[in-house]
Every structure is written in structure tokens, then in C-alpha cells.
PDB file of N, CA and C in Angstrom:
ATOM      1  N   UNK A   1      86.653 107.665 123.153  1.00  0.00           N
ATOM      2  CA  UNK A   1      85.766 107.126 122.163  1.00  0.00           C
ATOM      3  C   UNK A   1      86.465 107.191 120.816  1.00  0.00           C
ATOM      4  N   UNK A   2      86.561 106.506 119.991  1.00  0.00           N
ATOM      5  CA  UNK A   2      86.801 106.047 118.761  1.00  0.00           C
ATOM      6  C   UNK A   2      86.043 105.942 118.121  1.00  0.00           C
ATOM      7  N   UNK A   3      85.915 107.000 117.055  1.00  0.00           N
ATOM      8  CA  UNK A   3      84.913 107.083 115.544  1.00  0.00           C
ATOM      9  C   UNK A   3      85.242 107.302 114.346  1.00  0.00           C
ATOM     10  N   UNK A   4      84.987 106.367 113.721  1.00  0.00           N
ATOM     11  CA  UNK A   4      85.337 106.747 112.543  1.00  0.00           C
ATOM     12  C   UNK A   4      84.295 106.278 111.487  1.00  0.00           C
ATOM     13  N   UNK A   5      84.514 106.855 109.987  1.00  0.00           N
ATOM     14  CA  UNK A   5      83.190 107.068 108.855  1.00  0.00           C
ATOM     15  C   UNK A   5      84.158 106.922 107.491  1.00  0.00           C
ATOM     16  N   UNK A   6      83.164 106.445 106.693  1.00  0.00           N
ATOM     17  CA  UNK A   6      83.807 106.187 105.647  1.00  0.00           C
ATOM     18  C   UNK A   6      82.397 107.383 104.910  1.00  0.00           C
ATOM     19  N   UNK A   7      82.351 108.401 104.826  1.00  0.00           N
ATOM     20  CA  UNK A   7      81.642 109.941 104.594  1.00  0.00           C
ATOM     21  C   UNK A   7      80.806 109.346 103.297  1.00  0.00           C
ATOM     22  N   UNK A   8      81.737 108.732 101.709  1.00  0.00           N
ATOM     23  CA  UNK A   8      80.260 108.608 101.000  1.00  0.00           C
ATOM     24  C   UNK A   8      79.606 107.509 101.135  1.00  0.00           C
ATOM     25  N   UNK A   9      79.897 106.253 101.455  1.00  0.00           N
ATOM     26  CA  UNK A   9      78.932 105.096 102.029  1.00  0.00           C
ATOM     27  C   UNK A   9      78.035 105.491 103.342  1.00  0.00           C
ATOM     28  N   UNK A  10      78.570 106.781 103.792  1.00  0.00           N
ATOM     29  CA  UNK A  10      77.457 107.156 105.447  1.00  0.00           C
ATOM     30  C   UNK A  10      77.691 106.038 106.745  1.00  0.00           C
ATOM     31  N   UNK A  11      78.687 104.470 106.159  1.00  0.00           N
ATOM     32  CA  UNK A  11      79.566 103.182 107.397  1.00  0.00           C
ATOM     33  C   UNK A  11      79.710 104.214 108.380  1.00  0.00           C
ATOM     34  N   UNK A  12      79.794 103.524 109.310  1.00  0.00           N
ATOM     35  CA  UNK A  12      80.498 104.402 110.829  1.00  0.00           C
ATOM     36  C   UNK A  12      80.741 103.604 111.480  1.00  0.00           C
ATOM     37  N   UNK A  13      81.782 103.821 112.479  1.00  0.00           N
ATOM     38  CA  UNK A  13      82.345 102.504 113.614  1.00  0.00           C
ATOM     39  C   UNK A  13      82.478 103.145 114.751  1.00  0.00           C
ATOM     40  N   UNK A  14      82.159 102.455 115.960  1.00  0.00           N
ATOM     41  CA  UNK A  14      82.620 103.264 117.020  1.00  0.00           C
ATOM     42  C   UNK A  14      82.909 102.066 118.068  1.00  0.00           C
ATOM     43  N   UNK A  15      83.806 103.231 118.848  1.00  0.00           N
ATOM     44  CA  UNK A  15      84.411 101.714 119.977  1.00  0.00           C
ATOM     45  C   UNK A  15      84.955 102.317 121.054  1.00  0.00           C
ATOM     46  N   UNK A  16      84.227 101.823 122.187  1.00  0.00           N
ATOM     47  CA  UNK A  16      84.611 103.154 123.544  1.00  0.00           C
ATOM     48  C   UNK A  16      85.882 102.715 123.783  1.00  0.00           C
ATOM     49  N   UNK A  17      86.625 103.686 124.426  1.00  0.00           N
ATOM     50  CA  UNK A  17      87.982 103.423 124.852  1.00  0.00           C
ATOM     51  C   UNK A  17      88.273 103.993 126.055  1.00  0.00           C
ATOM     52  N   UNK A  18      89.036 103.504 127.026  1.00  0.00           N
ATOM     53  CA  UNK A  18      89.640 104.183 128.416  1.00  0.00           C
ATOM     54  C   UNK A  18      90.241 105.397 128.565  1.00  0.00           C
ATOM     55  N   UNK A  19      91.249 104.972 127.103  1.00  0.00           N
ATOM     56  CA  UNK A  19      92.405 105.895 126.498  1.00  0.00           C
ATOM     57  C   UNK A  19      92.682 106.089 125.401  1.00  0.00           C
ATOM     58  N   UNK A  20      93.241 107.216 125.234  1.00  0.00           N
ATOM     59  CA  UNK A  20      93.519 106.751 123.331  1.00  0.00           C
ATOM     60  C   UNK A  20      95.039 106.893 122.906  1.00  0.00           C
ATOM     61  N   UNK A  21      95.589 106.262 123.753  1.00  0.00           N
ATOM     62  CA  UNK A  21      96.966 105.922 123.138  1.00  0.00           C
ATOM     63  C   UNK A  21      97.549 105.369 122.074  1.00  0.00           C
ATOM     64  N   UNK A  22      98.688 105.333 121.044  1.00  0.00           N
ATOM     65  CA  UNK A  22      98.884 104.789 119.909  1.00  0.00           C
ATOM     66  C   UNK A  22      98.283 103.376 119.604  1.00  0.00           C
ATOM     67  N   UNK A  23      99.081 102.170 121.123  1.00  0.00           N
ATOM     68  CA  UNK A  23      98.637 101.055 121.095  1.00  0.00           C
ATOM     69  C   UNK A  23      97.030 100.888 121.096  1.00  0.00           C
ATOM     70  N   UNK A  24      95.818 101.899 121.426  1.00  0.00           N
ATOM     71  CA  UNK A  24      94.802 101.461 121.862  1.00  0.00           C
ATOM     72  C   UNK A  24      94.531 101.927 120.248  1.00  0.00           C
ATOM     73  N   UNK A  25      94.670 103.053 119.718  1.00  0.00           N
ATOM     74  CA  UNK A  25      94.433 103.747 118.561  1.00  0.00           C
ATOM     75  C   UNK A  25      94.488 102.550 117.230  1.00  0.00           C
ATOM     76  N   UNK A  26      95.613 102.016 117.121  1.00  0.00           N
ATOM     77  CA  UNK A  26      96.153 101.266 116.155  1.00  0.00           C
ATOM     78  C   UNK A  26      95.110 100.060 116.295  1.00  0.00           C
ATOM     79  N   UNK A  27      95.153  99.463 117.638  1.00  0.00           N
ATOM     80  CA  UNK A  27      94.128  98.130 117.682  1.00  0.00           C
ATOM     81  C   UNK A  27      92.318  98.294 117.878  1.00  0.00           C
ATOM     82  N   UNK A  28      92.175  99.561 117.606  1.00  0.00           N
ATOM     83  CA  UNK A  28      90.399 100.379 116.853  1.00  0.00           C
ATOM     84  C   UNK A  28      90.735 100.366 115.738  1.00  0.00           C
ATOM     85  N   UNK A  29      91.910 101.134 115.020  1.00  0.00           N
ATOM     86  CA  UNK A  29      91.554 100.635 113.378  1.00  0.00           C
ATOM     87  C   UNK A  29      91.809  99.525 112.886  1.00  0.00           C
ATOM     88  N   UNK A  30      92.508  98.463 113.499  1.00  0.00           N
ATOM     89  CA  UNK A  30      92.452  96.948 113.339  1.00  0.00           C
ATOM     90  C   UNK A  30      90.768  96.150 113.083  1.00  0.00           C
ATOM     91  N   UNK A  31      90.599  96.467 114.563  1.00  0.00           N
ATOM     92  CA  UNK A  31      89.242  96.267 114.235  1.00  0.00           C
ATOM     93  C   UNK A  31      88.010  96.821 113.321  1.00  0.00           C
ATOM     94  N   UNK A  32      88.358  97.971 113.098  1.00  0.00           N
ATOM     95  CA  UNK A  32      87.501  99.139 112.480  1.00  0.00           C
ATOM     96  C   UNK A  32      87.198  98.217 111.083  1.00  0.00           C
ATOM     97  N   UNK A  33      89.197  98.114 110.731  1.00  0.00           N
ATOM     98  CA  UNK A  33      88.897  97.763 108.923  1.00  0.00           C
ATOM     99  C   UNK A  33      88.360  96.495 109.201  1.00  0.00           C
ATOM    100  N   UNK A  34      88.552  95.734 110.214  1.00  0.00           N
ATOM    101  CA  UNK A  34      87.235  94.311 110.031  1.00  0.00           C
ATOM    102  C   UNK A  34      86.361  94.613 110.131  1.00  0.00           C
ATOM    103  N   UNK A  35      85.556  95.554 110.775  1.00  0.00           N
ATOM    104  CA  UNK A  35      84.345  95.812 110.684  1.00  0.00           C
ATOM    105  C   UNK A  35      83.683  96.306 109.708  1.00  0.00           C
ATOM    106  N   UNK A  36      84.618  97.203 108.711  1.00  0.00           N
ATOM    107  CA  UNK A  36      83.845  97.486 107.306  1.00  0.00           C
ATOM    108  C   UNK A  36      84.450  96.300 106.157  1.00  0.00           C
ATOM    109  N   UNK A  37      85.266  95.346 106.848  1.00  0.00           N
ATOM    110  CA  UNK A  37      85.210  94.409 105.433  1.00  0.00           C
ATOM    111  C   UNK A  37      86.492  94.571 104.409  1.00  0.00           C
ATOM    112  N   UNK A  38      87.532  96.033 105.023  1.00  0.00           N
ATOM    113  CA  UNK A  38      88.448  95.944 104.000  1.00  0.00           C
ATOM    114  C   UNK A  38      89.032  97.504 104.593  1.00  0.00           C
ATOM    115  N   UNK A  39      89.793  97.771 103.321  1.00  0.00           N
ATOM    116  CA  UNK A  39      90.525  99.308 104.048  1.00  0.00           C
ATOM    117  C   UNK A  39      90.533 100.280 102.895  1.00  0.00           C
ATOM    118  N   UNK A  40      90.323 101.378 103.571  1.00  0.00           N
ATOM    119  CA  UNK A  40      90.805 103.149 102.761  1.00  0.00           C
ATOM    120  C   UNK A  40      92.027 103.356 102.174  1.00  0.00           C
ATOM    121  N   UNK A  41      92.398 103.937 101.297  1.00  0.00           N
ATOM    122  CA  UNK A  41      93.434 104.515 100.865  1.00  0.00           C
ATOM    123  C   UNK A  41      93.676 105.205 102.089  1.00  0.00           C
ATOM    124  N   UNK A  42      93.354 106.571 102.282  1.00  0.00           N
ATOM    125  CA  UNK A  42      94.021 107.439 103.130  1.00  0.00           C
ATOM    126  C   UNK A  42      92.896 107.407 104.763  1.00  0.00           C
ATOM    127  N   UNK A  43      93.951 107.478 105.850  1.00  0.00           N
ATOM    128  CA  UNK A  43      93.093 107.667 107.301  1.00  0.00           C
ATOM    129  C   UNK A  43      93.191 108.974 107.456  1.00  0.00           C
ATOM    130  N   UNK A  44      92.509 110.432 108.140  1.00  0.00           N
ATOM    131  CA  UNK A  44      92.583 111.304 108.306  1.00  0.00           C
ATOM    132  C   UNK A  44      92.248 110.939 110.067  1.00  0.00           C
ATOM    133  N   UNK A  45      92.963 111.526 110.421  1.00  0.00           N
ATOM    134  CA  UNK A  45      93.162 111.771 111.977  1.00  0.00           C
ATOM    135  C   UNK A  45      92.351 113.453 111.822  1.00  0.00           C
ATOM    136  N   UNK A  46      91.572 112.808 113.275  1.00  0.00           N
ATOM    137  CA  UNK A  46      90.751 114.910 113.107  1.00  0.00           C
ATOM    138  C   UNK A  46      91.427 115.094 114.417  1.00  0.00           C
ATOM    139  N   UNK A  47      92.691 115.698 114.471  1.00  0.00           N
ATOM    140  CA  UNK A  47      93.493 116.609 115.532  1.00  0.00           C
ATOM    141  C   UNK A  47      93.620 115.355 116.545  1.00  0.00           C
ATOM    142  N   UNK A  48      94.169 114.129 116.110  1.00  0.00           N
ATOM    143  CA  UNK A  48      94.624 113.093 117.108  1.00  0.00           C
ATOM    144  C   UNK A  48      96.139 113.266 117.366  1.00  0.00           C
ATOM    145  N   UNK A  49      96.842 113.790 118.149  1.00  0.00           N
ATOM    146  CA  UNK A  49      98.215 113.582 118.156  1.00  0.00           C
ATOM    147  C   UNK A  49      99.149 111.838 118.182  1.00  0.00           C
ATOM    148  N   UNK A  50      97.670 111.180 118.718  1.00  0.00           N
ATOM    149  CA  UNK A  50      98.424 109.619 118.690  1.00  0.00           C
ATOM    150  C   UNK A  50      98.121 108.935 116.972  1.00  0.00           C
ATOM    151  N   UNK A  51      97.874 110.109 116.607  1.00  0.00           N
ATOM    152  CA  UNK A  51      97.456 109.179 115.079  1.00  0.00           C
ATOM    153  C   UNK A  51      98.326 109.627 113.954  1.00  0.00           C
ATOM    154  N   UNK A  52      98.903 110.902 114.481  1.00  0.00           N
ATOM    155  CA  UNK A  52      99.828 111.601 113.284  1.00  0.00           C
ATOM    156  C   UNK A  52     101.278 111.517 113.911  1.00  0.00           C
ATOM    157  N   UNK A  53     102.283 110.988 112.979  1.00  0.00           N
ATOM    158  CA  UNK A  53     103.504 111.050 113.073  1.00  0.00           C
ATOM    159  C   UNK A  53     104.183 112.234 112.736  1.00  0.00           C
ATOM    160  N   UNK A  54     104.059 112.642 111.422  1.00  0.00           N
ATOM    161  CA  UNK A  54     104.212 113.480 110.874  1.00  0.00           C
ATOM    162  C   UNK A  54     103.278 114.527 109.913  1.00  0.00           C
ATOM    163  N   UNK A  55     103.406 115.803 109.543  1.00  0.00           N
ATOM    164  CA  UNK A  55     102.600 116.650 108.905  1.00  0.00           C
ATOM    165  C   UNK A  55     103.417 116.763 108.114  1.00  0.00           C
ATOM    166  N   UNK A  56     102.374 115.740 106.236  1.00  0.00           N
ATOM    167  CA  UNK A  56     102.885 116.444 105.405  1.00  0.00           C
ATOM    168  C   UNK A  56     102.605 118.079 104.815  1.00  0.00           C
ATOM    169  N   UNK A  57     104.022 119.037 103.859  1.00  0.00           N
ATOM    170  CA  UNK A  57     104.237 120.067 103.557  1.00  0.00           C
ATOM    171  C   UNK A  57     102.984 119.997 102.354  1.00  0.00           C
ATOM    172  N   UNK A  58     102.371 121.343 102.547  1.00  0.00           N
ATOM    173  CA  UNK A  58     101.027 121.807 101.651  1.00  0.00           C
ATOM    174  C   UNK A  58     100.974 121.038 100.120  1.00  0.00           C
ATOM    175  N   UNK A  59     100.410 120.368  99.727  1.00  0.00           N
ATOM    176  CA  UNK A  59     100.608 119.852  98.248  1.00  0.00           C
ATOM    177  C   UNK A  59     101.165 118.293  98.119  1.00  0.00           C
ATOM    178  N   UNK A  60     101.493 118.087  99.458  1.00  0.00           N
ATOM    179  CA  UNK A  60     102.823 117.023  99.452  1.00  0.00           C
ATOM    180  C   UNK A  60     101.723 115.552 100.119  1.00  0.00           C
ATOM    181  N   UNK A  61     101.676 114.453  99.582  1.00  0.00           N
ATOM    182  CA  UNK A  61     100.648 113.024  99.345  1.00  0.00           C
ATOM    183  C   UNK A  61     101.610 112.636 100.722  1.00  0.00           C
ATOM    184  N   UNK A  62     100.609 111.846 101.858  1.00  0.00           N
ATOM    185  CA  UNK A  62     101.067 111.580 103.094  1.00  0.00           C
ATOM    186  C   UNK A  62     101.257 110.001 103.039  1.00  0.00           C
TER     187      UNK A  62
END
């Protein structure tokens, strides 16, 4: 399952999935940002390993 929120508008998207592999990951937030109409500055992945490449160092803009 695929969810995601844009926290101060309260938007939410959701979109069942089989799997959540990069390719399936990447083409939910494709759709996601059509579904709210536009896009975020920053995506926060909550403990997705297919969503984070890298961890930026404490202080350090990703």
C-alpha cells in the first residue's frame, strides 16, 4: 500500500500495490503529484528502503 499526505492541507493519496519496488514506488508518486495537482519541495520516505538512496549527515539539506 502506498500513502502518502501532504500533513498541513490534511490531502492524502493512496494506491494499493502488489509490491513496493523502486519502479512501482516512483510510478505512485507520479501519479500521487497528479493527483494533488503539483509537487512538494521535500518527499520523506517513513523507513522505505526503495525510496532512500542515500542518508543525509545530521544538519546536512537532502
Amino acid at each position: 500500500m502506498f500513502v502518502a499526505m501532504l500533513p498541513f492541507s490534511r490531502y492524502s493519496f493512496v494506491e494499493p500495490t502488489l509490491e513496493i519496488k523502486q519502479d512501482t514506488w516512483l510510478r505512485a508518486n507520479t501519479a500521487m503529484f497528479y493527483w494533488f495537482g503539483g509537487f512538494v519541495r521535500r518527499i520523506v520516505p517513513d523507513n522505505l528502503k526503495a525510496g532512500a538512496i542515500s542518508t543525509p549527515a545530521r544538519g546536512q539539506v537532502a
